[in-house]
N, C-alpha and C. Protein backbone atom coordinates (compact mmCIF):
# COMPACT_ATOMS: atom_id res chain seq x y z
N UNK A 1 -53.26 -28.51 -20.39
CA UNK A 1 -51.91 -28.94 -20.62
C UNK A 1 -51.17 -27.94 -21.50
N UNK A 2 -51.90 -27.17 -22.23
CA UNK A 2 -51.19 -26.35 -23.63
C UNK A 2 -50.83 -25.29 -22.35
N UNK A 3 -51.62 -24.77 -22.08
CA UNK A 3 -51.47 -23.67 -21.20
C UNK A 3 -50.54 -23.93 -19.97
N UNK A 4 -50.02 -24.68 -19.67
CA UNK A 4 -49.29 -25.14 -18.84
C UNK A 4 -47.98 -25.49 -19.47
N UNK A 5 -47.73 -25.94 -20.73
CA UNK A 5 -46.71 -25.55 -21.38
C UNK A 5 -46.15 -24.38 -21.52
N UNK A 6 -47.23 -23.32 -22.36
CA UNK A 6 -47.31 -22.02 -22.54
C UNK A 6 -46.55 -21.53 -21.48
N UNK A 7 -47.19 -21.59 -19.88
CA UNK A 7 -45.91 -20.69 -19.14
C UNK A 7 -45.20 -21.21 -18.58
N UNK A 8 -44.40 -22.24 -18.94
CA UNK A 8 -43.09 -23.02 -19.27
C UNK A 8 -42.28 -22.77 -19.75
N UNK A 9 -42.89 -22.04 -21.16
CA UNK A 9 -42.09 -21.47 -22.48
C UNK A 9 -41.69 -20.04 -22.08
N UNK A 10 -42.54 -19.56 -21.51
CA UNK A 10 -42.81 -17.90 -21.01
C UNK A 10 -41.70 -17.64 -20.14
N UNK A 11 -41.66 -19.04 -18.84
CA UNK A 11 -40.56 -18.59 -18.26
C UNK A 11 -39.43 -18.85 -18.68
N UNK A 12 -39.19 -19.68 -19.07
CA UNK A 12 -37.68 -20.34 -20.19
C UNK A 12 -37.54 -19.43 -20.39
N UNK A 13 -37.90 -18.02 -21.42
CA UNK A 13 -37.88 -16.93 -22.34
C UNK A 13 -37.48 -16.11 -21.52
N UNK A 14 -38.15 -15.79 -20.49
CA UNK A 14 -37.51 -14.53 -19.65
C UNK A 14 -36.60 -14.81 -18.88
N UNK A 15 -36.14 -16.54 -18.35
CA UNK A 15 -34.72 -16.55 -17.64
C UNK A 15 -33.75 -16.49 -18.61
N UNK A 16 -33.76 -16.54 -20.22
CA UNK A 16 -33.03 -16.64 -21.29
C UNK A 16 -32.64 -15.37 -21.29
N UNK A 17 -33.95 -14.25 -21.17
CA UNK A 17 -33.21 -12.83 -22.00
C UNK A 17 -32.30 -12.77 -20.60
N UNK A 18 -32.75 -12.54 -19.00
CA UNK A 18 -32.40 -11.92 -18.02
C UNK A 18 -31.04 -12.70 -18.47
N UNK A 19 -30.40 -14.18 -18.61
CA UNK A 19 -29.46 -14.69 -18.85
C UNK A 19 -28.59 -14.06 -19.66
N UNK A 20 -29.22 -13.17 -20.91
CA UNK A 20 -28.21 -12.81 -21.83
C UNK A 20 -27.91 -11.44 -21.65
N UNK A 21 -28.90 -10.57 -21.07
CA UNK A 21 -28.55 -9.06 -20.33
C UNK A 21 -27.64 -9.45 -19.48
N UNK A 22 -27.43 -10.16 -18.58
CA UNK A 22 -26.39 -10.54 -17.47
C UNK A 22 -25.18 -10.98 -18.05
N UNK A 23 -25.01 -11.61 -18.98
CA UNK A 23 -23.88 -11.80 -19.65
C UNK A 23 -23.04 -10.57 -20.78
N UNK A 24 -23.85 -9.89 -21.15
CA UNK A 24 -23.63 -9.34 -21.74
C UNK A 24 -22.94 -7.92 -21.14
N UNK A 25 -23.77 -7.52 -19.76
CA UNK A 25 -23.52 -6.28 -18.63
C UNK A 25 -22.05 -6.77 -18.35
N UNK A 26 -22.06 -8.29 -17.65
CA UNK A 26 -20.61 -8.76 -17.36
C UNK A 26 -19.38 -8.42 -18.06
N UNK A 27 -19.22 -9.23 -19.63
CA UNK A 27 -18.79 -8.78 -20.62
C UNK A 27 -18.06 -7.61 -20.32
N UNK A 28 -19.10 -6.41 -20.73
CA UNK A 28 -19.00 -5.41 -20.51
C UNK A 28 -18.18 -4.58 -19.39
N UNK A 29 -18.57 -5.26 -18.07
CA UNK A 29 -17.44 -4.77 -16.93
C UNK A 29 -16.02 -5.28 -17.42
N UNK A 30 -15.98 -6.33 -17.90
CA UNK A 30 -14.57 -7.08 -18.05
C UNK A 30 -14.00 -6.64 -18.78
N UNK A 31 -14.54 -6.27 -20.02
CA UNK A 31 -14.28 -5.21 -20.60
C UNK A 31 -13.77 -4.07 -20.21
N UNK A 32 -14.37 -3.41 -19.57
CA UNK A 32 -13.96 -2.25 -18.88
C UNK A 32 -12.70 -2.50 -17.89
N UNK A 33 -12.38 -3.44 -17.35
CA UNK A 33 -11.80 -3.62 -16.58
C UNK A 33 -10.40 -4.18 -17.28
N UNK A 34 -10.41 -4.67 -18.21
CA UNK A 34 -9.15 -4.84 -19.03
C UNK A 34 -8.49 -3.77 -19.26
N UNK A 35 -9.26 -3.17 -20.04
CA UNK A 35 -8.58 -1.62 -20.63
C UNK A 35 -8.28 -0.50 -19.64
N UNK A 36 -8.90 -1.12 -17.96
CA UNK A 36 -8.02 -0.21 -16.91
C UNK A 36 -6.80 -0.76 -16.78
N UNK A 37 -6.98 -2.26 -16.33
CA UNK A 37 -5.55 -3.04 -16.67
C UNK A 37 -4.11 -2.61 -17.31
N UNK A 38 -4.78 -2.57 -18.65
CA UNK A 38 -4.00 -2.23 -19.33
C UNK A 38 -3.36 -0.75 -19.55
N UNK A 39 -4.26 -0.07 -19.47
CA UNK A 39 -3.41 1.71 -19.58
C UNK A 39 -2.79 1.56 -17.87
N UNK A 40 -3.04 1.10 -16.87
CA UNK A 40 -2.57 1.47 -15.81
C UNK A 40 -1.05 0.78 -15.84
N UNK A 41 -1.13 -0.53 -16.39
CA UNK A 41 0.56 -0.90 -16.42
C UNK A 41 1.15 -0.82 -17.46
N UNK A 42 0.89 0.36 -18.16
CA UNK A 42 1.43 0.90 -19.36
C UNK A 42 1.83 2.43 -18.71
N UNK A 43 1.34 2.56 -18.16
CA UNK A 43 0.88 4.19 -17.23
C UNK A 43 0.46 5.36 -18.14
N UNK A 44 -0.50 4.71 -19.02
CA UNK A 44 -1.40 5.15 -19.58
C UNK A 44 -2.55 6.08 -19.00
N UNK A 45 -3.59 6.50 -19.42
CA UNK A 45 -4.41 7.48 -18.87
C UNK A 45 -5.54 6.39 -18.19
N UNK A 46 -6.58 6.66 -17.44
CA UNK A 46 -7.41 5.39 -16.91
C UNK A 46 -8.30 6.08 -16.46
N UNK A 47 -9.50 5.72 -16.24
CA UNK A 47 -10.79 6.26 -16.02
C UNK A 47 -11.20 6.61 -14.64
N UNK A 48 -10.44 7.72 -14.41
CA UNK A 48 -10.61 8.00 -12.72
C UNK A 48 -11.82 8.11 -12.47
N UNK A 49 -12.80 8.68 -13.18
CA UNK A 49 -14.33 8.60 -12.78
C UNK A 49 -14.79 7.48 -12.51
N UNK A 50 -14.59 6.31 -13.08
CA UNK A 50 -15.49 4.73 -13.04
C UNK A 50 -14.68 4.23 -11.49
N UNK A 51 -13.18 4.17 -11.47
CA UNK A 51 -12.94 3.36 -10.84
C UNK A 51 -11.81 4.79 -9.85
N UNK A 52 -11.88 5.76 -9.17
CA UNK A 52 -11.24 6.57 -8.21
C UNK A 52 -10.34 6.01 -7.78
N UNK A 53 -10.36 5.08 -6.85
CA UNK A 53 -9.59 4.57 -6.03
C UNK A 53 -8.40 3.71 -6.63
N UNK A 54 -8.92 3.01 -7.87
CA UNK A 54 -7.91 2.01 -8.32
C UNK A 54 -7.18 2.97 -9.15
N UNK A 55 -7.58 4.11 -9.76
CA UNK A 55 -7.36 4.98 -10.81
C UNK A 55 -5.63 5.61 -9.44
N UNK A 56 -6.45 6.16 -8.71
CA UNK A 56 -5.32 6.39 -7.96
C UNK A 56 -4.29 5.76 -7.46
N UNK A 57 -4.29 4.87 -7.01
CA UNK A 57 -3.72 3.33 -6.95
C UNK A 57 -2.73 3.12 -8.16
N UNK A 58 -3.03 2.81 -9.18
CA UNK A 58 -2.24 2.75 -10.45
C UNK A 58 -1.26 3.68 -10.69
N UNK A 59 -1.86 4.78 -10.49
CA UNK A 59 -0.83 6.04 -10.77
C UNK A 59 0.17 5.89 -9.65
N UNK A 60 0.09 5.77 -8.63
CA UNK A 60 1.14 6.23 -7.93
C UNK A 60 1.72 4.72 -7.48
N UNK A 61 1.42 3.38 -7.96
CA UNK A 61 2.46 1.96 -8.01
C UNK A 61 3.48 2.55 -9.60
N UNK A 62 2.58 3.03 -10.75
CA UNK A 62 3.52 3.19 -11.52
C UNK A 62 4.34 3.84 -10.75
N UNK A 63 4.26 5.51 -10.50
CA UNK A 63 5.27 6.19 -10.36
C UNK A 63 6.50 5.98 -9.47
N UNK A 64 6.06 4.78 -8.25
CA UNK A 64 6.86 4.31 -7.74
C UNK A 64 7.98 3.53 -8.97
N UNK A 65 7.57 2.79 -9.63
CA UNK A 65 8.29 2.04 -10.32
C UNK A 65 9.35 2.26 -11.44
N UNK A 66 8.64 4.04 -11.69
CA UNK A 66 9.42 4.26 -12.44
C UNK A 66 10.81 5.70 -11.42
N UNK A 67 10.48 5.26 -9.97
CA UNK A 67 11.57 5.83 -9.39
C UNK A 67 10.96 7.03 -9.22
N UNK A 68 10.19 7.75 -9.05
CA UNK A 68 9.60 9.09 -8.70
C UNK A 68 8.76 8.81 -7.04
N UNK A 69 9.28 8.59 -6.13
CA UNK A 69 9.17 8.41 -5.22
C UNK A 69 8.05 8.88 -4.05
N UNK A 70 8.66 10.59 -4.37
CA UNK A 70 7.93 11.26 -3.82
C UNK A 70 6.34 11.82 -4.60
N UNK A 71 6.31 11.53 -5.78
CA UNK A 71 4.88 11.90 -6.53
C UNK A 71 4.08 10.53 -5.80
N UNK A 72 4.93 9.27 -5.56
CA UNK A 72 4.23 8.16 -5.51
C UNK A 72 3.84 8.25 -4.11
N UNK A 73 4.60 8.74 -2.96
CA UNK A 73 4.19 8.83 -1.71
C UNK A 73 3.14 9.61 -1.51
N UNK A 74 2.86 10.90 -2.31
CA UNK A 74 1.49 11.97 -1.66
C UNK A 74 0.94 10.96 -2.09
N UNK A 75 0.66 10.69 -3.88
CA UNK A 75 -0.83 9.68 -4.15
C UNK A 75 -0.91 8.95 -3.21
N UNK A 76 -0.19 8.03 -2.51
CA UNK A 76 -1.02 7.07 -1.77
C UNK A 76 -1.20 7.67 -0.24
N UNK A 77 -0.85 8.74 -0.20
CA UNK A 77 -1.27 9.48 1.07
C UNK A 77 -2.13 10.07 1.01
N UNK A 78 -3.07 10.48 -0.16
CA UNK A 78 -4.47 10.60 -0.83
C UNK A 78 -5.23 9.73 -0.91
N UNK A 79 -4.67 7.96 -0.89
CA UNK A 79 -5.72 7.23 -1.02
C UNK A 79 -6.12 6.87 0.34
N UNK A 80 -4.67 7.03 1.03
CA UNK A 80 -5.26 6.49 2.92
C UNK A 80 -6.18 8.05 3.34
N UNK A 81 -6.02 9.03 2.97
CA UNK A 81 -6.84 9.70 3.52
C UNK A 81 -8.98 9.53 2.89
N UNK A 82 -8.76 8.87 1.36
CA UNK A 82 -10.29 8.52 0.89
C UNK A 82 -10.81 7.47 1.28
N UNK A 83 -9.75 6.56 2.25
CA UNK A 83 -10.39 5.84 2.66
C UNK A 83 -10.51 4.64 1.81
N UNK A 84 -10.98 3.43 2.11
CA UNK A 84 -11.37 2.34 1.61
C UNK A 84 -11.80 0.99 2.26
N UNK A 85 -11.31 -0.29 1.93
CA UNK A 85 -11.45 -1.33 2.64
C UNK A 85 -10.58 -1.62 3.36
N UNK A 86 -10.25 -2.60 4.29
CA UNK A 86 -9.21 -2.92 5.18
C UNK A 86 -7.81 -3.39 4.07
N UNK A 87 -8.35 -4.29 3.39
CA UNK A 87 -7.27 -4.52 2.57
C UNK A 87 -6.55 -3.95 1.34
N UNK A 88 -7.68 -2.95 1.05
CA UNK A 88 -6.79 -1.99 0.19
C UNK A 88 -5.84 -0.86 0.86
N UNK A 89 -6.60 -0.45 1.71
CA UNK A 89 -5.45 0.20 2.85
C UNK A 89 -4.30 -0.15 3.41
N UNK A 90 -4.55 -2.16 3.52
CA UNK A 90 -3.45 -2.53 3.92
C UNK A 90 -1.89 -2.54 2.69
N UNK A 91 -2.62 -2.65 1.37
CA UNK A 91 -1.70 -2.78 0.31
C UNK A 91 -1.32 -1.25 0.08
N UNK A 92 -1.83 -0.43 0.69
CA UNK A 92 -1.24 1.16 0.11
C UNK A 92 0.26 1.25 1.47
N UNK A 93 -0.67 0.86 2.77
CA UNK A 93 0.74 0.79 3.73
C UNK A 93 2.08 0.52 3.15
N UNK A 94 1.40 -1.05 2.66
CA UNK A 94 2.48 -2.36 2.11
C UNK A 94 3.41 -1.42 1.37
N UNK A 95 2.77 -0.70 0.32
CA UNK A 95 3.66 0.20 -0.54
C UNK A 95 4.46 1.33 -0.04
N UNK A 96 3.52 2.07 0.59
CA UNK A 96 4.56 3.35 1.26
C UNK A 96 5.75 2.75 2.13
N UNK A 97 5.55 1.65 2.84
CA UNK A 97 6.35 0.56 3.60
C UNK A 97 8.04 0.19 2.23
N UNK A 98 7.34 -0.25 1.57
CA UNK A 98 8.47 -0.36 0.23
C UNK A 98 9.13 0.43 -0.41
N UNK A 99 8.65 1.63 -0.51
CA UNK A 99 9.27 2.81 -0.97
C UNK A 99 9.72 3.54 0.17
N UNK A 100 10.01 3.51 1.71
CA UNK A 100 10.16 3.81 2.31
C UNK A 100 11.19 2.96 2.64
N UNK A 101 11.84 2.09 2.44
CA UNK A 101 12.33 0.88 2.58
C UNK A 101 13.55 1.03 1.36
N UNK A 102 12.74 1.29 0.44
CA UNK A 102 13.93 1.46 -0.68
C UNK A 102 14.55 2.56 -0.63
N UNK A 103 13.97 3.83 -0.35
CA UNK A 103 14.80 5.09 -0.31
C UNK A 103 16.01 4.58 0.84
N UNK A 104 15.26 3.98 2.26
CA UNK A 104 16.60 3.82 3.04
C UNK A 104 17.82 3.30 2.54
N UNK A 105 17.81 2.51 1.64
CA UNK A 105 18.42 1.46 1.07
C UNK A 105 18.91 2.02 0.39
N UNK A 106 18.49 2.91 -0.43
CA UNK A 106 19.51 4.12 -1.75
C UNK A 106 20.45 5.17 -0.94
N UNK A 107 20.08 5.00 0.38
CA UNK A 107 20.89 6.20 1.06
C UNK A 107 22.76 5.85 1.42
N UNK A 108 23.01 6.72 0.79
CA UNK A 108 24.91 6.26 0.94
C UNK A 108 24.93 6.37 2.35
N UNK A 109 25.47 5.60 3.06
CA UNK A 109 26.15 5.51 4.47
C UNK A 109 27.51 6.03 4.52
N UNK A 110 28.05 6.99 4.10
CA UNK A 110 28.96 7.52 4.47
C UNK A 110 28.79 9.02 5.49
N UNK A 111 28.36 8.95 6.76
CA UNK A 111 28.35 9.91 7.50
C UNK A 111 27.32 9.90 8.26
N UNK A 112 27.29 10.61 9.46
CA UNK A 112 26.17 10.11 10.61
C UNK A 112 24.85 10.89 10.15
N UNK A 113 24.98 12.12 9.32
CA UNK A 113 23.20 12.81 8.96
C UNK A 113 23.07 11.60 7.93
N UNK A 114 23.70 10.89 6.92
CA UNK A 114 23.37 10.46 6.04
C UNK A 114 22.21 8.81 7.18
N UNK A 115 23.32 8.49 7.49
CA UNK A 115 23.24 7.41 8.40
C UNK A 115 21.46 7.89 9.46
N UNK A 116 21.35 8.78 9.59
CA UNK A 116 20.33 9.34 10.16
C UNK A 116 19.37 8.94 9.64
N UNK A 117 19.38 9.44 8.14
CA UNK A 117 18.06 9.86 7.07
C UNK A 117 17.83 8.66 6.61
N UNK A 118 19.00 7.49 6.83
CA UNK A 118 18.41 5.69 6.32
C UNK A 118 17.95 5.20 7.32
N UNK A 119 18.30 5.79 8.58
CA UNK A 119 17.76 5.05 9.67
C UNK A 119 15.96 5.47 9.88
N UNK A 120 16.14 6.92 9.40
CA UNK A 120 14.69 7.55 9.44
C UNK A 120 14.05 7.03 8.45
N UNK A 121 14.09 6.41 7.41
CA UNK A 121 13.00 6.21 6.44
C UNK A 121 13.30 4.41 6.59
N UNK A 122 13.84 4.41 6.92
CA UNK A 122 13.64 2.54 7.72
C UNK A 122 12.94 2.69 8.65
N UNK A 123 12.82 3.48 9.43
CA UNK A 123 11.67 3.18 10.92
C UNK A 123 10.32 3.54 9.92
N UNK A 124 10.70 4.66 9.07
CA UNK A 124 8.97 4.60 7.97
C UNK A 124 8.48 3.65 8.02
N UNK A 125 9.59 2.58 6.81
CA UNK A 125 9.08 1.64 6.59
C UNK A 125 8.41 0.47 7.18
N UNK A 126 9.55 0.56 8.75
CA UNK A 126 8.80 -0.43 9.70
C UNK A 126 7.28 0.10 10.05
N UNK A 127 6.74 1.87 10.41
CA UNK A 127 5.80 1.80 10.52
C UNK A 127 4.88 1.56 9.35
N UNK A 128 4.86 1.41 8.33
CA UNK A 128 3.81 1.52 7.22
C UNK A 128 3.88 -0.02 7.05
N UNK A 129 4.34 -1.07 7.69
CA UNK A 129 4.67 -2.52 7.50
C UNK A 129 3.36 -2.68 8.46
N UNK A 130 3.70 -2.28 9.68
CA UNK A 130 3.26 -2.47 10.89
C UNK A 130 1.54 -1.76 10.39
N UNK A 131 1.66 -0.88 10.05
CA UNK A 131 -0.03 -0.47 10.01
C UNK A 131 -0.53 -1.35 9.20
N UNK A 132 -0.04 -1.86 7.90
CA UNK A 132 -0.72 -3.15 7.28
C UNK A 132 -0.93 -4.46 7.78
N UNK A 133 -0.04 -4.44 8.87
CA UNK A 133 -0.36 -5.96 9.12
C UNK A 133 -1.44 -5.31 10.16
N UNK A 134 -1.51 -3.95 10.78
CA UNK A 134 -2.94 -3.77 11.45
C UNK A 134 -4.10 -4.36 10.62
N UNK A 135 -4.29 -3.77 9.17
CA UNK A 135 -5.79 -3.98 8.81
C UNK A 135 -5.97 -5.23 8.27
N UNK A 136 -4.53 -5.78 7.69
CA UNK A 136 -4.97 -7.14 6.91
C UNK A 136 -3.61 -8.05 7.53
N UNK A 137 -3.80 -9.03 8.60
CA UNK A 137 -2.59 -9.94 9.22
C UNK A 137 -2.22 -11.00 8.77
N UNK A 138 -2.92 -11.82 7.35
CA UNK A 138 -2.56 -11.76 6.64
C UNK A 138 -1.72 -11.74 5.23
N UNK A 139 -1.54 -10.37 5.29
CA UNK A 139 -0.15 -9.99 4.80
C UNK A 139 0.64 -10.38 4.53
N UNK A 140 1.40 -11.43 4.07
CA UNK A 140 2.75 -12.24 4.22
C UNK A 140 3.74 -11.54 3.63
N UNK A 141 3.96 -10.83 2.78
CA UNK A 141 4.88 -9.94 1.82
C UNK A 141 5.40 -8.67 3.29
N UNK A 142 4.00 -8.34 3.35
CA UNK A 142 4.61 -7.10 4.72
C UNK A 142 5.04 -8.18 5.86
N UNK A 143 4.97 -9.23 6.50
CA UNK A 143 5.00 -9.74 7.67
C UNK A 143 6.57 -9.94 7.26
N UNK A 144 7.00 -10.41 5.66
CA UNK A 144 8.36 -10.93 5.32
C UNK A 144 9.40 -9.67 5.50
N UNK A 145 8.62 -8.20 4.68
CA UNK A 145 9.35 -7.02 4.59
C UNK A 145 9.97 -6.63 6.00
N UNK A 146 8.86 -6.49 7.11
CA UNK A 146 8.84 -5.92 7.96
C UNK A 146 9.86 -6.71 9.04
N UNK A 147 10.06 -7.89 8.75
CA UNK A 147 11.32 -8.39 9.39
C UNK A 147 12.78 -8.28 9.05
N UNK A 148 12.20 -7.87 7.25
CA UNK A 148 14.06 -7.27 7.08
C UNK A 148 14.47 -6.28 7.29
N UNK A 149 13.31 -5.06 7.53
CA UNK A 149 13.61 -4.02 7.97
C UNK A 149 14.00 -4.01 9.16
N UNK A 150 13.14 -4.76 10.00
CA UNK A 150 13.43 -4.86 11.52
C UNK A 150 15.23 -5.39 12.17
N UNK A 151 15.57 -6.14 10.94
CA UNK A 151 17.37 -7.13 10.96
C UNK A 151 17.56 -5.86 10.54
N UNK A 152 17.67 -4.59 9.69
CA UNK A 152 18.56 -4.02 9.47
C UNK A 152 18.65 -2.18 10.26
N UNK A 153 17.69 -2.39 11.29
CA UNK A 153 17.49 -1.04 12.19
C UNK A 153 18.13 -1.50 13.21
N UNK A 154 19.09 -0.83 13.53
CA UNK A 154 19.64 -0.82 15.10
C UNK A 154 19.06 -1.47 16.53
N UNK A 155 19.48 -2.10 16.68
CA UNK A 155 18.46 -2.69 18.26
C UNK A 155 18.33 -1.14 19.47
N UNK A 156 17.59 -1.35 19.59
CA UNK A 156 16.95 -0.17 21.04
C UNK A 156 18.12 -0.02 21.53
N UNK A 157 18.49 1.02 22.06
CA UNK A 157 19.64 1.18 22.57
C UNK A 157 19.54 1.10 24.44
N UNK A 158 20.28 0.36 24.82
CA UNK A 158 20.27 0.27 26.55
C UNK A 158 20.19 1.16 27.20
N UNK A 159 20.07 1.27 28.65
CA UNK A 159 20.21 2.42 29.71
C UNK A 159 21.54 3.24 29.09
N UNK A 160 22.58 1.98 29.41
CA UNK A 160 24.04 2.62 29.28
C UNK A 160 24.03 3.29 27.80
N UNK A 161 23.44 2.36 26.80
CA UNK A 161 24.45 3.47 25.54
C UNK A 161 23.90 5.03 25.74
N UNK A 162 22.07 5.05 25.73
CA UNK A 162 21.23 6.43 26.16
C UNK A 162 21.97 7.04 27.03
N UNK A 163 22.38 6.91 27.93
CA UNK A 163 23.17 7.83 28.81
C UNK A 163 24.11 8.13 28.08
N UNK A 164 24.80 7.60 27.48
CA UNK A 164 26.05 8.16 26.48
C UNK A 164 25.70 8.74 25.98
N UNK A 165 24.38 9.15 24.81
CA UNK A 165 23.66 9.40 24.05
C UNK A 165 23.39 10.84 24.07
N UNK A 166 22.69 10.94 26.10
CA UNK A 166 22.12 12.09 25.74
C UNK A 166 23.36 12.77 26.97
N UNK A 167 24.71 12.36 26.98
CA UNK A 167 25.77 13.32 27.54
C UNK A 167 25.39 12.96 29.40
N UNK A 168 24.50 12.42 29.77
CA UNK A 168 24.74 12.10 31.13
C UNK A 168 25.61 11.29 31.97
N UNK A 169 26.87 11.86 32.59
CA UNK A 169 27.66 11.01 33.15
C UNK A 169 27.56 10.25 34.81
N UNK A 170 27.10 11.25 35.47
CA UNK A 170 27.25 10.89 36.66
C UNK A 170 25.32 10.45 37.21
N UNK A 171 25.02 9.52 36.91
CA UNK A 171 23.36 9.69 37.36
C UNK A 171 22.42 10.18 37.39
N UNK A 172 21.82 11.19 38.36
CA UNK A 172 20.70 11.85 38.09
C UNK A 172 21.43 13.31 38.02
N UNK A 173 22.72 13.32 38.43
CA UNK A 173 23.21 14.87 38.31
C UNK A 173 22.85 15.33 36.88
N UNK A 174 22.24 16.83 37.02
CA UNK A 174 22.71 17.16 35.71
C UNK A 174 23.35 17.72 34.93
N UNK A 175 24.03 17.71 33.76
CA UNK A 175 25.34 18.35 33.25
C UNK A 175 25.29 20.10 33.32
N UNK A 176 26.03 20.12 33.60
CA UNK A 176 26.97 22.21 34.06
C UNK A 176 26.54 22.49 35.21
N UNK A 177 26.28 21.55 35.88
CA UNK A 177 26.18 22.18 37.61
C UNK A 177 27.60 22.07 38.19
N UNK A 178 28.04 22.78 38.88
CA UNK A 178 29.13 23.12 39.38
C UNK A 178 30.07 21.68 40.54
């Protein structure tokens, strides 16, 4: 019976320490993981070695935020090229989608190149909407974005306007033939 207590006690003891190494390792990540938290939405410095991906990630949501657009577009065109999970890929889209979205939106409409260059970084945005709802469908923020972008891009243009478009008047003739 003693002895049968004995490794009772023995195991109690070693699910106790393994219990308090495990808590303590935890701790420790959370730890770690605060103080990325925190320098990253401070845009503070952050431990690109431990955590790469989020390290990169951080940097370039700040720099979006603080209006540097284009520093924020390569970073996350660095993170879709390292690759990741479906859904972190889908949230880097989500973003280039938003900043692609907002530049259109900063663009003065006074003149047809101007009018061009909002229309061009609105179809961005629709594609970088559209590739996120590829990996993660999901999505509800891109499924919401990607419809206001979609209300504010031009509808496809018909047979008739394209023919206007590209100078064809008479059918299949083609223009400067005699």
């Amino acid at each position: 019976m003693a002895t049968h207590m004995k490794s009772k006690t023995r195991i109690l003891l070693v699910l106790l320490a393994v219990g308090i190494v495990g808590t303590v390792f935890t701790g420790s990540h959370l730890s770690r993981i605060e103080q990325f938290n925190q320098a990253a939405a401070t845009g503070g410095k952050v431990d690109a070695k431990a955590y790469p991906f989020e390290a990169k990630y951080a940097t370039a949501y700040w720099l979006a935020k603080q209006g540097r657009y284009q520093d924020a577009i390569q970073l996350f065109g660095q993170l879709l090229e390292m690759g990741s999970t479906p859904e972190n890929i889908a949230a880097v889209q989500y973003n280039l989608g938003n900043i692609f979205m907002i530049r259109g939106l900063l663009v003065n409409h006074n003149g047809s190149t101007v009018q061009d260059e909002a229309e061009y970084l609105l179809n961005q945005a629709r594609l970088a909407f559209q590739h996120s709802l590829k990996r993660d469908q999901s999505h509800m923020d891109a499924k919401y974005n990607l419809d206001w972008v979609l209300s504010m891009l031009p509808d496809e243009p018909g047979p008739e306007e394209l023919d206007e478009k590209l100078g064809i008047v008479m059918g299949n003739i083609p223009t400067g033939l005699p």
